[in-house]
Protein backbone atom coordinates (compact mmCIF):
# COMPACT_ATOMS: atom_id res chain seq x y z
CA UNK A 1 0.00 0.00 0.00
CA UNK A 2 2.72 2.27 0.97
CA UNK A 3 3.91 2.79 -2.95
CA UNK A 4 0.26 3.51 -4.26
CA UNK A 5 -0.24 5.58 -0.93
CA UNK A 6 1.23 8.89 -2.13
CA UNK A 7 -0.60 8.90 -5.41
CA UNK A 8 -3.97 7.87 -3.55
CA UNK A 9 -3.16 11.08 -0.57
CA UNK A 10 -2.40 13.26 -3.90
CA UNK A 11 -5.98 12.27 -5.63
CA UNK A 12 -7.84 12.60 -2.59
CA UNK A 13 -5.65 16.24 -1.65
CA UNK A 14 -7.37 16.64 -5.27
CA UNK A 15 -10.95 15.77 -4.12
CA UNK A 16 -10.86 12.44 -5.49
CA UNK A 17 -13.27 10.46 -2.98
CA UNK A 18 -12.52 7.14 -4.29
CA UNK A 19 -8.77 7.40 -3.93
CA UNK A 20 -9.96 8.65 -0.05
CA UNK A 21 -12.35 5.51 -0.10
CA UNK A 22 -9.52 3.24 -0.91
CA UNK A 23 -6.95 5.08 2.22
CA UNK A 24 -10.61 4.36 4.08
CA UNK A 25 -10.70 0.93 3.80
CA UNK A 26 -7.17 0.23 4.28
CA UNK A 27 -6.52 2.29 8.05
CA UNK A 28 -10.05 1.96 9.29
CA UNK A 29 -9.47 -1.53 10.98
CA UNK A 30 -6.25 -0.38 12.65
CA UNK A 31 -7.82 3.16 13.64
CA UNK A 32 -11.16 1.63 15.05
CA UNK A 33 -9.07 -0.80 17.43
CA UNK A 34 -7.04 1.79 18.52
CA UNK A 35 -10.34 3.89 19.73
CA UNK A 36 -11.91 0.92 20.99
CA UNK A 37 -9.20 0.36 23.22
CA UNK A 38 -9.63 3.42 24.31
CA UNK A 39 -13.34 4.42 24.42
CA UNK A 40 -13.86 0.59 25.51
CA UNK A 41 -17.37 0.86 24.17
CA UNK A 42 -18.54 -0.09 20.64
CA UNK A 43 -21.07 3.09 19.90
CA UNK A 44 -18.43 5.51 21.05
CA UNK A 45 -15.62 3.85 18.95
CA UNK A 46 -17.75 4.02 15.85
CA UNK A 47 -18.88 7.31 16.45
CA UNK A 48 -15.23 8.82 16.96
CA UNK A 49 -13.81 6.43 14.05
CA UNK A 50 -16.46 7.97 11.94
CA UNK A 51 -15.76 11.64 13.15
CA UNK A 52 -11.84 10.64 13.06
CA UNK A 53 -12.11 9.66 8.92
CA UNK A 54 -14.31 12.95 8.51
CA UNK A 55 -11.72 15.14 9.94
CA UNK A 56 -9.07 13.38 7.63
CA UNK A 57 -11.34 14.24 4.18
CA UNK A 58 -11.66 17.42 6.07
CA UNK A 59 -7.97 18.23 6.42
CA UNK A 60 -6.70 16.44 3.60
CA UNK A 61 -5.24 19.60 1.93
CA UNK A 62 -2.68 20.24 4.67
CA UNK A 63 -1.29 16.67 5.51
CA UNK A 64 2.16 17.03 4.20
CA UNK A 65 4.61 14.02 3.54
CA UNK A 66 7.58 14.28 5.89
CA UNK A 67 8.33 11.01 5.73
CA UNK A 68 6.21 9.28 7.93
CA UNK A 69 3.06 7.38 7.15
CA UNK A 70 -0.31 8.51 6.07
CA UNK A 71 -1.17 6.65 9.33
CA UNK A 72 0.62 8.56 12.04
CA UNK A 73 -1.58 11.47 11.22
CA UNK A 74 -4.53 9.33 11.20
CA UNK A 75 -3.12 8.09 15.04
CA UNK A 76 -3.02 11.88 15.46
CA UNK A 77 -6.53 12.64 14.61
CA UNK A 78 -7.91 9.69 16.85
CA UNK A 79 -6.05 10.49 19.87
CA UNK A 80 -7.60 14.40 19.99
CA UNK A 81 -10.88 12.86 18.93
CA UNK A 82 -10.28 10.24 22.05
CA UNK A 83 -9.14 13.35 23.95
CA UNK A 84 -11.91 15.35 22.81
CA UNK A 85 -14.51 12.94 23.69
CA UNK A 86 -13.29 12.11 27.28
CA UNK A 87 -13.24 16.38 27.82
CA UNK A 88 -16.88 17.02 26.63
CA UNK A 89 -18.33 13.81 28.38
CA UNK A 90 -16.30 13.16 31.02
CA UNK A 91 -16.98 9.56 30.39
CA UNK A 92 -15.27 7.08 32.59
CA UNK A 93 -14.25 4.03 30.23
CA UNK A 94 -16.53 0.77 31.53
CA UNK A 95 -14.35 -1.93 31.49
CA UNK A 96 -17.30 -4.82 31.93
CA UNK A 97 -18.08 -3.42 28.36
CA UNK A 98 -16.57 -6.50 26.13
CA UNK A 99 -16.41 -5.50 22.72
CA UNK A 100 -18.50 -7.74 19.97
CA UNK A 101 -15.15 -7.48 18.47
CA UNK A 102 -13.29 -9.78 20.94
CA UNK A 103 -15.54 -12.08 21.27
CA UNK A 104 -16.14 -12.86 17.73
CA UNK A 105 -13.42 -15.62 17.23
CA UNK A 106 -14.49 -17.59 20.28
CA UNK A 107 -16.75 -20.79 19.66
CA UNK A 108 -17.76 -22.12 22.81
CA UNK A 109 -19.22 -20.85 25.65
CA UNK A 110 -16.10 -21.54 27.25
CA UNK A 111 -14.16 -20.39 25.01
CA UNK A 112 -15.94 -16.98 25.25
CA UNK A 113 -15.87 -16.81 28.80
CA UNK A 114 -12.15 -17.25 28.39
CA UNK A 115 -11.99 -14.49 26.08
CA UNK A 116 -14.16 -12.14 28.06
CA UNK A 117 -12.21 -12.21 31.12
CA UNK A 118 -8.90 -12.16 29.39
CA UNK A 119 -10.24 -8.86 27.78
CA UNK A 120 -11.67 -7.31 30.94
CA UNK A 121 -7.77 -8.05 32.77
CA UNK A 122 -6.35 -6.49 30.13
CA UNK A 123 -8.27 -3.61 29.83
CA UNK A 124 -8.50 -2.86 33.56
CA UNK A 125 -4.52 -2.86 33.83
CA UNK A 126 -4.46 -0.58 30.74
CA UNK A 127 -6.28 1.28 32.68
CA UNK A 128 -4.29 1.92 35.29
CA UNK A 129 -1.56 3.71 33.23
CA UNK A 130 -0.87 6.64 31.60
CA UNK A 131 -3.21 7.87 28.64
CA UNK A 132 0.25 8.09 27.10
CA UNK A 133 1.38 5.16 27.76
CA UNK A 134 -1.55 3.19 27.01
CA UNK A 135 -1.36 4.76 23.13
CA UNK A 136 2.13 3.42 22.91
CA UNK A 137 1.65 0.11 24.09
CA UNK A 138 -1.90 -0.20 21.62
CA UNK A 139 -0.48 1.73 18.83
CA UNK A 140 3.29 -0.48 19.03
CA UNK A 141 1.96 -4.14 20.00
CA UNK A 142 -1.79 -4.08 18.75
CA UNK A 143 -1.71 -1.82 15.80
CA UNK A 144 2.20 -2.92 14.90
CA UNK A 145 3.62 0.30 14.59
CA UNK A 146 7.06 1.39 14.17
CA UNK A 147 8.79 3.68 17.53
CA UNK A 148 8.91 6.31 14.67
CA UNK A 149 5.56 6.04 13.60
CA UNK A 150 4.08 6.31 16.96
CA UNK A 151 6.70 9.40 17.59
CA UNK A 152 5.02 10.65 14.70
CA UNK A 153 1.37 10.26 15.86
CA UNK A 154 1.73 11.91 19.19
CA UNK A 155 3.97 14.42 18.66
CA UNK A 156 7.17 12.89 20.57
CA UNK A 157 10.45 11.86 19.56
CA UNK A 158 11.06 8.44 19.31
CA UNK A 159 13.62 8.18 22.49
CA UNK A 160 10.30 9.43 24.39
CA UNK A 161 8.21 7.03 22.99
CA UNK A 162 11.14 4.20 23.91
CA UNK A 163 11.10 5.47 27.41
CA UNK A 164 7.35 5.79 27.94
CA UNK A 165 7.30 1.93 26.63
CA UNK A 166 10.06 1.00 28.70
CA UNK A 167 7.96 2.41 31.72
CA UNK A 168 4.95 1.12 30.67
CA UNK A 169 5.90 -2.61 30.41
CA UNK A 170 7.77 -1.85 33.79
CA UNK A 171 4.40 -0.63 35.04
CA UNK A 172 2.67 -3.36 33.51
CA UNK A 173 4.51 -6.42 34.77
CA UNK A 174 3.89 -4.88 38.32
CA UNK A 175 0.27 -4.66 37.74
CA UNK A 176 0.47 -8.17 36.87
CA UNK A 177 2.26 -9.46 39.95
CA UNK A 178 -0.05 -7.77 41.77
C-alpha cells in the first residue's frame, strides 16, 4: 500500500473520494481498534472512528509528507478525537463493556468466557496507566507500529516514545504481579 499511498493522498488532496475511499478501507481496521481500546465501548468507537475519517477528508489539503506514514496522522486525529470525547463527556471508560469485536473468534461458551475475562484483565490494567502510555503500548503491540511512527502520531520523539514503553511494560509487569 505504501507505494500507491502517495498517489492515492495526492488524488484525494485533489478531491478524489474514491482514492480517499480506498486510504478508508485500508486504516479503518487499525484506527477503530485503537479507539476501541480506548473508548472501551462499541457506539463511542464508531462514532469517533467515523468523526476521526471525517476530519481526515476534512484536512486532507494540509497533511504534508515528511516522511512518515499517512497513518501517524490518522493516530493523530484519533487520539484528539479520544481526547476530545473524554473532555466534553467526562466519560469514565466501563471496562465490563466487552467488545463484539473480541468475542467474535471464540466458539464455545467456554471459550468466550475465556476471552471475556482475558479482555476485561487487560483492559482494567491498561487502565491503570498513563493515557500516554496506554497509546504506545496499543499503537506499538496491537496496531504494529514502528517507535517512529508512533513518535510521529503523538507528537514525541522516538527516544520518548522508547522510554514511555520501557515504563509502561515496567508498570505493567507490576500490575500483573499484583
Amino acid at each position: 500500500m505504501r507505494e500507491d499511498e502517495q498517489k492515492l493522498i495526492q488524488k484525494a488532496q485533489g478531491g478524489n473520494r474514491e482514492a480517499f475511499g480506498v486510504l478508508y478501507d485500508h486504516y479503518l481496521p487499525q484506527i477503530y481498534r485503537f479507539v476501541l481500546l480506548k473508548v472501551g465501548r462499541r457506539e463511542d468507537a464508531e462514532d469517533l472512528t467515523h468523526r476521526v475519517f471525517l476530519s481526515a477528508w476534512e484536512h486532507i489539503r494540509r497533511y504534508e509528507h515528511r516522511g512518515f506514514p499517512f497513518s501517524s496522522w490518522l493516530y493523530r486525529i484519533a487520539g484528539n478525537a479520544v481526547i476530545d470525547h473524554y473532555r466534553t463527556t467526562r466519560h469514565h471508560q466501563n471496562i465490563d463493556a466487552v467488545p463484539e469485536e473480541m468475542l467474535a473468534e471464540a466458539d464455545t461458551t467456554s471459550e468466550t468466557v475465556d476471552t471475556a475475562l482475558s479482555a476485561h484483565r487487560v483492559r482494567a490494567v491498561l487502565l491503570k496507566l498513563e493515557p500516554d502510555q496506554q497509546s504506545v503500548l496499543i499503537m506499538r503491540f496491537i496496531n504494529d507500529l514502528s517507535n517512529k511512527e508512533i513518535a510521529e502520531a503523538l507528537g514525541k520523539t522516538e527516544g520518548a516514545v522508547r522510554v514511555i514503553q520501557h515504563r509502561a511494560l515496567k508498570q505493567l509487569k507490576k500490575l500483573a504481579d499484583v
